[in-house]
PDB file of N, CA and C in Angstrom:
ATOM      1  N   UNK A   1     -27.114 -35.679 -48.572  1.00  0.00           N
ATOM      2  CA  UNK A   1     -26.894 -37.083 -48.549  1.00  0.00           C
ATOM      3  C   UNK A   1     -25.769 -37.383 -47.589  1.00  0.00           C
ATOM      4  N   UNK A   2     -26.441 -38.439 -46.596  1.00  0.00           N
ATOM      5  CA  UNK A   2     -25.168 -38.681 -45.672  1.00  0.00           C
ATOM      6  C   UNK A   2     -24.826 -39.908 -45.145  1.00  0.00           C
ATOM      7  N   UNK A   3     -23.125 -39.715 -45.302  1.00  0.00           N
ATOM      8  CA  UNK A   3     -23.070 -41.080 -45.214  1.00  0.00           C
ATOM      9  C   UNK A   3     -22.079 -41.579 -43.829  1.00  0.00           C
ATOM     10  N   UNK A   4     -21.456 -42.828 -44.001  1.00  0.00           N
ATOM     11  CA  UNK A   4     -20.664 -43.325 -42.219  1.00  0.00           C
ATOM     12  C   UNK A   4     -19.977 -44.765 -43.131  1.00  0.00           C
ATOM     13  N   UNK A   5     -18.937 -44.191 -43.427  1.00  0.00           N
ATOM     14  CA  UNK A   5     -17.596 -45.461 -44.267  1.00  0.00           C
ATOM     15  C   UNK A   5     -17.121 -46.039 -42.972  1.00  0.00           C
ATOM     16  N   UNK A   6     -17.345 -47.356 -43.017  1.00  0.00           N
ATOM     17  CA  UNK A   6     -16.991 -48.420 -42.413  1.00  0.00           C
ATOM     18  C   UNK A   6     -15.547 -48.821 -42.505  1.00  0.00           C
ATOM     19  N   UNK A   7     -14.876 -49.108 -41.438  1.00  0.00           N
ATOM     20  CA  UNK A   7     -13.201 -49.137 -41.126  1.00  0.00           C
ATOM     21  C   UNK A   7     -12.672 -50.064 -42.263  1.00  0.00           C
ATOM     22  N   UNK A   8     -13.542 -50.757 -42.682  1.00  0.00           N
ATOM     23  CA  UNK A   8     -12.960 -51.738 -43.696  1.00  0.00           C
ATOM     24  C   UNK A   8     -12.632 -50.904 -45.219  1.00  0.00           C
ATOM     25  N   UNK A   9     -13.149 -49.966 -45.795  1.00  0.00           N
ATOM     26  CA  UNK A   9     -12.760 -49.381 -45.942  1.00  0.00           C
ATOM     27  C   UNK A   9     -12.284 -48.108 -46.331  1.00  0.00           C
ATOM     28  N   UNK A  10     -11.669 -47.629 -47.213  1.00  0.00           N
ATOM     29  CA  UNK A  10     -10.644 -46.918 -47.247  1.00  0.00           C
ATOM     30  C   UNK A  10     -11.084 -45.268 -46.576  1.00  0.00           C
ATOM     31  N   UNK A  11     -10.462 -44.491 -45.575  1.00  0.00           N
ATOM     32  CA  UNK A  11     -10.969 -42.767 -45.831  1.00  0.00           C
ATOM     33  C   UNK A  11     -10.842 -42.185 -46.901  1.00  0.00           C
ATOM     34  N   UNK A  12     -10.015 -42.617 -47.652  1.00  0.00           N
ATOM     35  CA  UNK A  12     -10.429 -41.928 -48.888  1.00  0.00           C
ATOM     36  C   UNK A  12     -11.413 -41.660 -49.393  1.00  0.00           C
ATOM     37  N   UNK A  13     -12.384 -42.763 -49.384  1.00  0.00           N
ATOM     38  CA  UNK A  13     -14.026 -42.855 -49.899  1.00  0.00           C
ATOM     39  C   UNK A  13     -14.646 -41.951 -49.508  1.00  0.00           C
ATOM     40  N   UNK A  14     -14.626 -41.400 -47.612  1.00  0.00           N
ATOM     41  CA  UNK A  14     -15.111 -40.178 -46.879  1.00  0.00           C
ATOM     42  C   UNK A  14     -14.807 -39.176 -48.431  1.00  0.00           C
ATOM     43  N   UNK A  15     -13.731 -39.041 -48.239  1.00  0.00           N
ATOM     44  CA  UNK A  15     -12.997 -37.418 -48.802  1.00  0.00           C
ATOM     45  C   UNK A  15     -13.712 -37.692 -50.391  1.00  0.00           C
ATOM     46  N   UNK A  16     -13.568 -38.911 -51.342  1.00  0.00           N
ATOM     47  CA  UNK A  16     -14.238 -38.778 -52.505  1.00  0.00           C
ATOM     48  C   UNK A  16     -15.576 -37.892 -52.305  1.00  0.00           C
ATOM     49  N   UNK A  17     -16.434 -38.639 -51.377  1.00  0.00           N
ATOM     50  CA  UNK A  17     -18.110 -38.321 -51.603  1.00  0.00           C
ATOM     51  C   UNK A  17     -18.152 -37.353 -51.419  1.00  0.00           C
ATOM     52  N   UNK A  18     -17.276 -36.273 -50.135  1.00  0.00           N
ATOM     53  CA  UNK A  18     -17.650 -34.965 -49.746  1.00  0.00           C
ATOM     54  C   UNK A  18     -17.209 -34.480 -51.143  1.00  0.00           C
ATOM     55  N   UNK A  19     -15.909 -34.263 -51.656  1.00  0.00           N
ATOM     56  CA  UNK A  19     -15.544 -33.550 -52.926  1.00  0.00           C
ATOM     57  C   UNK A  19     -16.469 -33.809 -54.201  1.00  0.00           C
ATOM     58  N   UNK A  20     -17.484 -34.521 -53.635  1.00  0.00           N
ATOM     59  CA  UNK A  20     -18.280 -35.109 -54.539  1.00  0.00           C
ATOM     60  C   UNK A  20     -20.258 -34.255 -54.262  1.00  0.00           C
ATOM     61  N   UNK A  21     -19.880 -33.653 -53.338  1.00  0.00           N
ATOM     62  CA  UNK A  21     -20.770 -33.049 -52.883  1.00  0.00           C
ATOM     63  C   UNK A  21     -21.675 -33.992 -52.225  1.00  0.00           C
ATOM     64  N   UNK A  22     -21.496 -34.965 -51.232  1.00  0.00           N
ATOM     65  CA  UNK A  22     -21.916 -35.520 -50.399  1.00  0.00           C
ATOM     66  C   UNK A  22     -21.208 -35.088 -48.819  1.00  0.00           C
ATOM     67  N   UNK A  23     -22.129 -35.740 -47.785  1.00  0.00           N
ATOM     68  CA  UNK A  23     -21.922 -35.103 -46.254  1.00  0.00           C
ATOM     69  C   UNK A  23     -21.380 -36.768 -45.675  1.00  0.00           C
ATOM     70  N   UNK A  24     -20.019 -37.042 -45.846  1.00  0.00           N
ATOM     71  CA  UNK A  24     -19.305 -38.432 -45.457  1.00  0.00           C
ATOM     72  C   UNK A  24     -18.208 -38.116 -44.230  1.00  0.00           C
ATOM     73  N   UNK A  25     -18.493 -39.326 -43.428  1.00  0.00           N
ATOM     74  CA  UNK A  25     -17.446 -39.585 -42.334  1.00  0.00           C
ATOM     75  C   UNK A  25     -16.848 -40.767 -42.570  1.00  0.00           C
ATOM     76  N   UNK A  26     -15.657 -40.876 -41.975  1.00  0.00           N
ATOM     77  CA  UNK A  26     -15.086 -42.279 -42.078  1.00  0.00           C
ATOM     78  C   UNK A  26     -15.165 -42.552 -40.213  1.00  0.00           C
ATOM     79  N   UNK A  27     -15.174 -43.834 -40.106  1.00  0.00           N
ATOM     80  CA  UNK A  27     -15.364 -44.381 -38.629  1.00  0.00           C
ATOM     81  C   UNK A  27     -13.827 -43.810 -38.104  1.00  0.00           C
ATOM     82  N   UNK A  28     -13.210 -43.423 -38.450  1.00  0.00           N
ATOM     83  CA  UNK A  28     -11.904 -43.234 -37.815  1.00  0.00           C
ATOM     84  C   UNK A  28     -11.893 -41.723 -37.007  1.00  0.00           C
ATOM     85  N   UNK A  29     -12.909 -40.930 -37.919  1.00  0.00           N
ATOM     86  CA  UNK A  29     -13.434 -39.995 -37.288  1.00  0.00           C
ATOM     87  C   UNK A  29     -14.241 -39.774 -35.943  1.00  0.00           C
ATOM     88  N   UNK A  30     -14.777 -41.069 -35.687  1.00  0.00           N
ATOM     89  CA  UNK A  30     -15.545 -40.881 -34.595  1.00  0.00           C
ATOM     90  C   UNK A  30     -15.329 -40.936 -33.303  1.00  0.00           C
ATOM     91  N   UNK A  31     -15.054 -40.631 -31.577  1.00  0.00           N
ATOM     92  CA  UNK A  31     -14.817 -40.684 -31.023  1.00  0.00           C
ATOM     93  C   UNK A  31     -13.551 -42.145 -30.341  1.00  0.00           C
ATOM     94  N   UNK A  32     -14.470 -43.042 -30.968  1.00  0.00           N
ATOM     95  CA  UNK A  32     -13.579 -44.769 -30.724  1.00  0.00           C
ATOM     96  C   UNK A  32     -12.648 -44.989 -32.299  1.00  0.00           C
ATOM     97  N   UNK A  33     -12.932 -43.974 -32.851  1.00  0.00           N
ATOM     98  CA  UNK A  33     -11.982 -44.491 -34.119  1.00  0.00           C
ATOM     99  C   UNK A  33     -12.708 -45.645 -34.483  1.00  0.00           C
ATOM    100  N   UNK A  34     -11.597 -46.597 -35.283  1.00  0.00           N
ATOM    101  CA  UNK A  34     -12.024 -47.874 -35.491  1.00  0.00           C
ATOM    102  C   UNK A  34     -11.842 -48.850 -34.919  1.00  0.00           C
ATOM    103  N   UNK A  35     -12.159 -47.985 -33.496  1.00  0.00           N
ATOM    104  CA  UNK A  35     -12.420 -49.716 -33.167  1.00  0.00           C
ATOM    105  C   UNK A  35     -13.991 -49.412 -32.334  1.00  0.00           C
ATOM    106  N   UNK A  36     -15.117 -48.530 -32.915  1.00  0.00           N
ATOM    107  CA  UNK A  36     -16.046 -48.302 -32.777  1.00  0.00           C
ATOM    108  C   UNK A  36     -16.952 -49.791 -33.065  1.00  0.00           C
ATOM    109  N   UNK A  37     -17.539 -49.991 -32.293  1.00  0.00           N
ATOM    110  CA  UNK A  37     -18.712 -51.466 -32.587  1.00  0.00           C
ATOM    111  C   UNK A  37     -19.047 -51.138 -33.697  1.00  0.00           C
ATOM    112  N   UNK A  38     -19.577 -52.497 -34.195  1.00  0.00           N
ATOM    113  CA  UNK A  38     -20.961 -52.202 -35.333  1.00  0.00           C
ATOM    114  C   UNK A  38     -21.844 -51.929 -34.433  1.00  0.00           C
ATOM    115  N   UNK A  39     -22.451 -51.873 -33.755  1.00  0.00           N
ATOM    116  CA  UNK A  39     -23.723 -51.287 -32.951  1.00  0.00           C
ATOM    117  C   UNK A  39     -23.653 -50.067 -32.913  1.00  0.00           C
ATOM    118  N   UNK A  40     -22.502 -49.582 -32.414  1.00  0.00           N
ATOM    119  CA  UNK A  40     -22.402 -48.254 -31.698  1.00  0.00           C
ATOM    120  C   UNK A  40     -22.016 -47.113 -33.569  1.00  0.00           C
ATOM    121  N   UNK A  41     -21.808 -47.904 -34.470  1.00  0.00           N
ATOM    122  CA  UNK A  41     -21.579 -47.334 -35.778  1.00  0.00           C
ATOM    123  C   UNK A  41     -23.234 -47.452 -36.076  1.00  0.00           C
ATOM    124  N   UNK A  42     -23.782 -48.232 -35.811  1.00  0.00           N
ATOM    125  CA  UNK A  42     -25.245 -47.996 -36.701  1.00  0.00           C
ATOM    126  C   UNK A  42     -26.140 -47.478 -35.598  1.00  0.00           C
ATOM    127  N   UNK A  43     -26.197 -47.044 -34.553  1.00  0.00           N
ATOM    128  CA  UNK A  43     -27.129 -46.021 -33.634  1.00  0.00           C
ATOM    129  C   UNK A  43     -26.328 -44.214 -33.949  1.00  0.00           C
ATOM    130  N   UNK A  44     -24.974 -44.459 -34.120  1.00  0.00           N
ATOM    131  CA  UNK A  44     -24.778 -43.165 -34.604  1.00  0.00           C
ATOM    132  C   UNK A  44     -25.319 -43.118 -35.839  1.00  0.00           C
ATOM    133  N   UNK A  45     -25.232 -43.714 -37.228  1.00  0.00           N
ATOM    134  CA  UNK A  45     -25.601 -43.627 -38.043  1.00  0.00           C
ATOM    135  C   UNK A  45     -27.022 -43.328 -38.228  1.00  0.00           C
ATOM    136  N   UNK A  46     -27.997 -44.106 -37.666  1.00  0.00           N
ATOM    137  CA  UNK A  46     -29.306 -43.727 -37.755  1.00  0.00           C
ATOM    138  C   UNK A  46     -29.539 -42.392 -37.217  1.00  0.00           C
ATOM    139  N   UNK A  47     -28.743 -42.091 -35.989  1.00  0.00           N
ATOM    140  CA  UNK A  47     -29.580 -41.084 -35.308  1.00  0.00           C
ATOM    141  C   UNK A  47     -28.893 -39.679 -35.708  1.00  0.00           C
ATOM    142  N   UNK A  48     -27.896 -39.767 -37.168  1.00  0.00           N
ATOM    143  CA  UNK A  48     -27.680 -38.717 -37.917  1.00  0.00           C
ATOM    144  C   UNK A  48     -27.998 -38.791 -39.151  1.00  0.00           C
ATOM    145  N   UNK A  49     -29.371 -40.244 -39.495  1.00  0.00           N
ATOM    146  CA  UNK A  49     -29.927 -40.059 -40.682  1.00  0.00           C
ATOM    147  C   UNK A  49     -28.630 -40.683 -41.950  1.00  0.00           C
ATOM    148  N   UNK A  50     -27.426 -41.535 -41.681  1.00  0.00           N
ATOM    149  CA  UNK A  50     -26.446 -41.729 -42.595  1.00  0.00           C
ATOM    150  C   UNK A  50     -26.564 -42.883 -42.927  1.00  0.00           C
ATOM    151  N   UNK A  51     -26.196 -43.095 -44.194  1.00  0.00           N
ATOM    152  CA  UNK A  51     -26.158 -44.808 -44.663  1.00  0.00           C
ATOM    153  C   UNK A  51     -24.502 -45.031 -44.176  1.00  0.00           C
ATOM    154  N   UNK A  52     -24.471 -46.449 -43.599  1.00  0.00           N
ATOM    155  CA  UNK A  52     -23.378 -46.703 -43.815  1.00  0.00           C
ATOM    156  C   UNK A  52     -22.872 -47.427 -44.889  1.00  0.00           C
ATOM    157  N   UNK A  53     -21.763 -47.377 -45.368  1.00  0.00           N
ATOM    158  CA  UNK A  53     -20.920 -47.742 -46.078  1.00  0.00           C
ATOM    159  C   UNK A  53     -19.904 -48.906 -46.109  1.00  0.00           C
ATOM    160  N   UNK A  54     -20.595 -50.094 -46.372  1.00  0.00           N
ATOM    161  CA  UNK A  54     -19.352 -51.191 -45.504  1.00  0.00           C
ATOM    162  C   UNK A  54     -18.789 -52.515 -46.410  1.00  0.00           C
ATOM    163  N   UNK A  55     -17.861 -53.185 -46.200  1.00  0.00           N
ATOM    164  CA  UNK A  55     -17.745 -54.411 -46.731  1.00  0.00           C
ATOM    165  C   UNK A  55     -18.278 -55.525 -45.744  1.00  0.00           C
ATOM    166  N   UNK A  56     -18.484 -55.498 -44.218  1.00  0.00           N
ATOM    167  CA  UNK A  56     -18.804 -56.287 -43.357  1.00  0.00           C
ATOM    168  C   UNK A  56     -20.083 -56.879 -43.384  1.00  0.00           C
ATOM    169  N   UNK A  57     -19.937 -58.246 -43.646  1.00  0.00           N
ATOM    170  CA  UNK A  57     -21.347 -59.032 -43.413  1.00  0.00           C
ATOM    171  C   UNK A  57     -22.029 -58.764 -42.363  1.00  0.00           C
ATOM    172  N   UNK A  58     -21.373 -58.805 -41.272  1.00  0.00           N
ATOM    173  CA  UNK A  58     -22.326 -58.585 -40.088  1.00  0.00           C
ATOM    174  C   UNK A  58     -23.328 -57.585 -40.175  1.00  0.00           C
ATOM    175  N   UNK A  59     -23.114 -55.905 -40.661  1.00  0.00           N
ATOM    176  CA  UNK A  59     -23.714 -55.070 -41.143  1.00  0.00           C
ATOM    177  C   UNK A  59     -25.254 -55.694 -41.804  1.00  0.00           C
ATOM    178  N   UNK A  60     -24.806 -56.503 -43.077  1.00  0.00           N
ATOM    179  CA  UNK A  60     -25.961 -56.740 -43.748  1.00  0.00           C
ATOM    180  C   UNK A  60     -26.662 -57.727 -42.758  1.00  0.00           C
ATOM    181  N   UNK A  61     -26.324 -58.889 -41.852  1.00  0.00           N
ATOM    182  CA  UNK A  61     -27.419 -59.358 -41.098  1.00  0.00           C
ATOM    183  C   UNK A  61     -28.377 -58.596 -40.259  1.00  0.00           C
ATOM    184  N   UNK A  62     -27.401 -57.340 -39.158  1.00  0.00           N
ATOM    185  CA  UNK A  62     -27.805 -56.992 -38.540  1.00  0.00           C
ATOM    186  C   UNK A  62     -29.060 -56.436 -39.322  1.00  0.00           C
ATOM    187  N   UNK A  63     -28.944 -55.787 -40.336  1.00  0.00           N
ATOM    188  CA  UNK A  63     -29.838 -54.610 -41.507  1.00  0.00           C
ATOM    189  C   UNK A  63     -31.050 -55.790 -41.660  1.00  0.00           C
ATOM    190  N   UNK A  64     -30.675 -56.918 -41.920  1.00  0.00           N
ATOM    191  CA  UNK A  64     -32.061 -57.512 -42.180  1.00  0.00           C
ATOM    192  C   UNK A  64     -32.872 -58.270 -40.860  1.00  0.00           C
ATOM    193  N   UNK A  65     -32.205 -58.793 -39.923  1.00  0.00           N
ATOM    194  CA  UNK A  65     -33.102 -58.873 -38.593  1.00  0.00           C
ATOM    195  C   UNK A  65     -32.953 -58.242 -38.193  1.00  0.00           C
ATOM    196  N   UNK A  66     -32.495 -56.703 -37.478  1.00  0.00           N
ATOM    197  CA  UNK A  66     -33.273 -55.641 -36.447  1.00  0.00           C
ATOM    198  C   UNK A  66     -33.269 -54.489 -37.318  1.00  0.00           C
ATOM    199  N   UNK A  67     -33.353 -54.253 -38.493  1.00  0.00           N
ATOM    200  CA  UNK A  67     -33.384 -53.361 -39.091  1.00  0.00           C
ATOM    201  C   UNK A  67     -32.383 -51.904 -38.594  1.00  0.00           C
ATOM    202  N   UNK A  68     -31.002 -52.436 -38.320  1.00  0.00           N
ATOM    203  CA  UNK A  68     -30.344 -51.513 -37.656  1.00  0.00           C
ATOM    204  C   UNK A  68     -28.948 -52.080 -38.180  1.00  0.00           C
ATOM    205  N   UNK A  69     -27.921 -51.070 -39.188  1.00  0.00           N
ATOM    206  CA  UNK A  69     -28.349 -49.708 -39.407  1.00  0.00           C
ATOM    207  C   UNK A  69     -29.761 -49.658 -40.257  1.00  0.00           C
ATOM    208  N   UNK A  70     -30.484 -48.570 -39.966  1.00  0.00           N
ATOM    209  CA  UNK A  70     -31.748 -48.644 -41.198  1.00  0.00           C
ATOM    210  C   UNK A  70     -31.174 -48.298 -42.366  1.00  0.00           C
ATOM    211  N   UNK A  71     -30.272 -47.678 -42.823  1.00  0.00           N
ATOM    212  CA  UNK A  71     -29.901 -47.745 -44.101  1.00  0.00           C
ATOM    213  C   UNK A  71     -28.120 -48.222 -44.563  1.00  0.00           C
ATOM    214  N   UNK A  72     -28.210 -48.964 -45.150  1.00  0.00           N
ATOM    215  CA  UNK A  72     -27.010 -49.541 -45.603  1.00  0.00           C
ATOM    216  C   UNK A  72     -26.639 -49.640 -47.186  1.00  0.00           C
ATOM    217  N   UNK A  73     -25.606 -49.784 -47.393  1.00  0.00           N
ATOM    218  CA  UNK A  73     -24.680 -49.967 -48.727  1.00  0.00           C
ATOM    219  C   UNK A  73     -23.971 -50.877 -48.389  1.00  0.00           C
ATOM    220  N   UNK A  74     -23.957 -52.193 -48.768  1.00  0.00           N
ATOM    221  CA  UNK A  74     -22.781 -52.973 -48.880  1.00  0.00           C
ATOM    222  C   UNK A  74     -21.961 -52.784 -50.009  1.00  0.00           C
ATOM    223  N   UNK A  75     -20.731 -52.758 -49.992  1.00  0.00           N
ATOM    224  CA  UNK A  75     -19.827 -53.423 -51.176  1.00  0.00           C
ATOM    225  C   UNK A  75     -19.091 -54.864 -51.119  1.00  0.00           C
ATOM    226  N   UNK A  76     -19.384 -55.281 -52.226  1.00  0.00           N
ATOM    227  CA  UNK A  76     -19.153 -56.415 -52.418  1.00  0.00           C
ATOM    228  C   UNK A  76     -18.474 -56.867 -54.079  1.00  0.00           C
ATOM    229  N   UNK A  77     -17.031 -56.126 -54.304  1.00  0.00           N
ATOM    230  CA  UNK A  77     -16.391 -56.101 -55.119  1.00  0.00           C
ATOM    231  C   UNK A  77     -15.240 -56.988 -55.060  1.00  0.00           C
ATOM    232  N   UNK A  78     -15.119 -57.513 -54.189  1.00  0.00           N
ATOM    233  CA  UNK A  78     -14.369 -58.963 -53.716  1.00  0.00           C
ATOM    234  C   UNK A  78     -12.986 -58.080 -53.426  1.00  0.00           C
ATOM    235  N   UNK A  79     -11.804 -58.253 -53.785  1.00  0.00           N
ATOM    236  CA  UNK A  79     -10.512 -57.846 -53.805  1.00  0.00           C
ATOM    237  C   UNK A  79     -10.133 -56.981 -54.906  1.00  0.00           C
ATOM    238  N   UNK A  80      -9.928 -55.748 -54.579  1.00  0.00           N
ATOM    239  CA  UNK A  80      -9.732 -54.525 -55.427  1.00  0.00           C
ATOM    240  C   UNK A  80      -9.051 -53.460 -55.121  1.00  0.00           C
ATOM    241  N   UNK A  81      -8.271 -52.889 -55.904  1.00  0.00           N
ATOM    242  CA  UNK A  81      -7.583 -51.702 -54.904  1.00  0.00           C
ATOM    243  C   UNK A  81      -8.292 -50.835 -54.599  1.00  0.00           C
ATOM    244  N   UNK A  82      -7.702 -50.054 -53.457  1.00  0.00           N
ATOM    245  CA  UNK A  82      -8.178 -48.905 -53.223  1.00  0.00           C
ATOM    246  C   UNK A  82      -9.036 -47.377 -54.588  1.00  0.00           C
ATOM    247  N   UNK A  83      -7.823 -47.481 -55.270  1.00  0.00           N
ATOM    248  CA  UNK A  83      -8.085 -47.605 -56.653  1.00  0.00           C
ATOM    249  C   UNK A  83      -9.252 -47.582 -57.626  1.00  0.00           C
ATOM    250  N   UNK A  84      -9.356 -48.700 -57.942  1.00  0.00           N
ATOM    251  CA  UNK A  84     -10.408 -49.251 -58.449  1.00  0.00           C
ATOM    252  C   UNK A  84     -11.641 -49.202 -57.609  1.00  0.00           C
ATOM    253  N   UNK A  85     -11.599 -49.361 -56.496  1.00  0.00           N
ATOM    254  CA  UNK A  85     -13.165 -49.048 -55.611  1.00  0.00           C
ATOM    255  C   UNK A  85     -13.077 -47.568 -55.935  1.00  0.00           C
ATOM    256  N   UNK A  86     -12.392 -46.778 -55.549  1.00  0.00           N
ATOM    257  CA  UNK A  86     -12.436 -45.108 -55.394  1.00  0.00           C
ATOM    258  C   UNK A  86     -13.312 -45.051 -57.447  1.00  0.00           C
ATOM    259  N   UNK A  87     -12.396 -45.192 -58.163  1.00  0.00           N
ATOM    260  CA  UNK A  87     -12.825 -45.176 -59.212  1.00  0.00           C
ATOM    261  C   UNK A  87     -14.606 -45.646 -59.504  1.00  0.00           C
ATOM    262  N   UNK A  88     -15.039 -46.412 -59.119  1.00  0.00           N
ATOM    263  CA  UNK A  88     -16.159 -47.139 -59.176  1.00  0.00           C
ATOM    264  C   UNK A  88     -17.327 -46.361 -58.431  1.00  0.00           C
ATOM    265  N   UNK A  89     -16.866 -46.154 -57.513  1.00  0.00           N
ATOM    266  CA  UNK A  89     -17.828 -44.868 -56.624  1.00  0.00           C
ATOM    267  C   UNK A  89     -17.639 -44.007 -57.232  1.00  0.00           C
ATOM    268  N   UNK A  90     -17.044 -42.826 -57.833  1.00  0.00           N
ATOM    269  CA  UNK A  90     -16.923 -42.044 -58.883  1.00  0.00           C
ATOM    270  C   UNK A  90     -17.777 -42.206 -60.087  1.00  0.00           C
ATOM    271  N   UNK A  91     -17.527 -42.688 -60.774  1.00  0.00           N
ATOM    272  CA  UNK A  91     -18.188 -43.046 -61.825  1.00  0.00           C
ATOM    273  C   UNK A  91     -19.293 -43.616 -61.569  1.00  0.00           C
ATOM    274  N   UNK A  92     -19.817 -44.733 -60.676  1.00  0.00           N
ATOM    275  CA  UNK A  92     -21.440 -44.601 -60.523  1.00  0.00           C
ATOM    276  C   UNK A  92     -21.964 -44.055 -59.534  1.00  0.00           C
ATOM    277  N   UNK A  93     -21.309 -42.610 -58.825  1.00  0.00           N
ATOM    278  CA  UNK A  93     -22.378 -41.876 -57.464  1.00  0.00           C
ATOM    279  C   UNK A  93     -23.584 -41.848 -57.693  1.00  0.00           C
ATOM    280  N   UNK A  94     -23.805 -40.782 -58.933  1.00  0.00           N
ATOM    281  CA  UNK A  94     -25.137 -41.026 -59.328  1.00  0.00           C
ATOM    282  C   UNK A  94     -26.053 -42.103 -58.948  1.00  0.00           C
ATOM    283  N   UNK A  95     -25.889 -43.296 -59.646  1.00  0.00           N
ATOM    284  CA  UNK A  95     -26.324 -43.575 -59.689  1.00  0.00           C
ATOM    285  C   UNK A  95     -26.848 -45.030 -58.186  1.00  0.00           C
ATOM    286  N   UNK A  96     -25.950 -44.656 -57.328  1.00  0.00           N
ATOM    287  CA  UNK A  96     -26.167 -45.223 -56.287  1.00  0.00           C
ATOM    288  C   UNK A  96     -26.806 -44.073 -55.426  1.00  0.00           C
ATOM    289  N   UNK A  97     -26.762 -43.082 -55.442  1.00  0.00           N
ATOM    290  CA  UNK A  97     -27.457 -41.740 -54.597  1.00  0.00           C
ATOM    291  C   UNK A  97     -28.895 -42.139 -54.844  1.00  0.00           C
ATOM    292  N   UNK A  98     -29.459 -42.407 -56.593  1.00  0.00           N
ATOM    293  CA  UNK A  98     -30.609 -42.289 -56.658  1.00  0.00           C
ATOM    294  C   UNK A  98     -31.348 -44.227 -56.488  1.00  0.00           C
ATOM    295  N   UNK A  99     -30.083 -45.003 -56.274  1.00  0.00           N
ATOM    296  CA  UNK A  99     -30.700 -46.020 -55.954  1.00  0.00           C
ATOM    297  C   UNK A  99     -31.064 -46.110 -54.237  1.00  0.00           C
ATOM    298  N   UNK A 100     -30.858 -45.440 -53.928  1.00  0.00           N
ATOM    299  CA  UNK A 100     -30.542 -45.140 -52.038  1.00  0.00           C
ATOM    300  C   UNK A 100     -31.926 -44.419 -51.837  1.00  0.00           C
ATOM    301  N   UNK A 101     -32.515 -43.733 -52.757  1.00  0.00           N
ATOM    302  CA  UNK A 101     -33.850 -42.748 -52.826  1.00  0.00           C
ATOM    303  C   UNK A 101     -33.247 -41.468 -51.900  1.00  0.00           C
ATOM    304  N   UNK A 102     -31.985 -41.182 -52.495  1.00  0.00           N
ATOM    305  CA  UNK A 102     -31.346 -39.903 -51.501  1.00  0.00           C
ATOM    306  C   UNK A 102     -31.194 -39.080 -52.301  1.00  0.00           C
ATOM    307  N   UNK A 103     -31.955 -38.838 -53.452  1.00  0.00           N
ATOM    308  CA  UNK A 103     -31.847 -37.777 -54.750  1.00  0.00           C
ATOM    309  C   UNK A 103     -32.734 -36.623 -54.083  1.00  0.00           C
TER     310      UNK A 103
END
């Protein structure tokens, strides 16, 4: 299962999923860091098969008119700590892995 965490946020999330036995990058990792496009984040993403991981709307438009990234996760937990998101991905991986059909 693989994924591409969006600058918004945290690397931590990367490091949760891998210790979590998932295959995660954070955009900071990638050649432009973060200040990598959304374009240039969802042609890498597709063409290594990764969902990205994002809070950015733009993400979800792009996902529904050009179907790019082809696979996405939004979060949409409004204002939360780092914290509390980390916690939340933890406790439901499961069950977002098998809502993703990445079981």
């Amino acid at each position: 299962m693989r994924f591409l965490v969006d600058a918004q946020l945290p690397a931590k999330l990367a490091t949760l999923l891998n210790v979590s036995g998932q295959d995660a990058i954070h955009s900071a990792q990638l050649p432009e860091g973060n200040r990598t496009t959304d374009a240039a984040l969802a042609e890498f993403a597709d063409s290594e098969e990764r969902v990205v991981i994002t809070k950015d709307r733009d993400f979800r438009d792009s996902h529904f008119l050009r179907s790019s990234p082809r696979r996405l996760l939004v979060v949409s937990t409004g204002n939360v700590t780092n914290r509390a998101l980390l916690a939340l991905f933890n406790d439901h991986l499961g069950t977002i892995v098998e809502a993703l059909g990445l079981a």
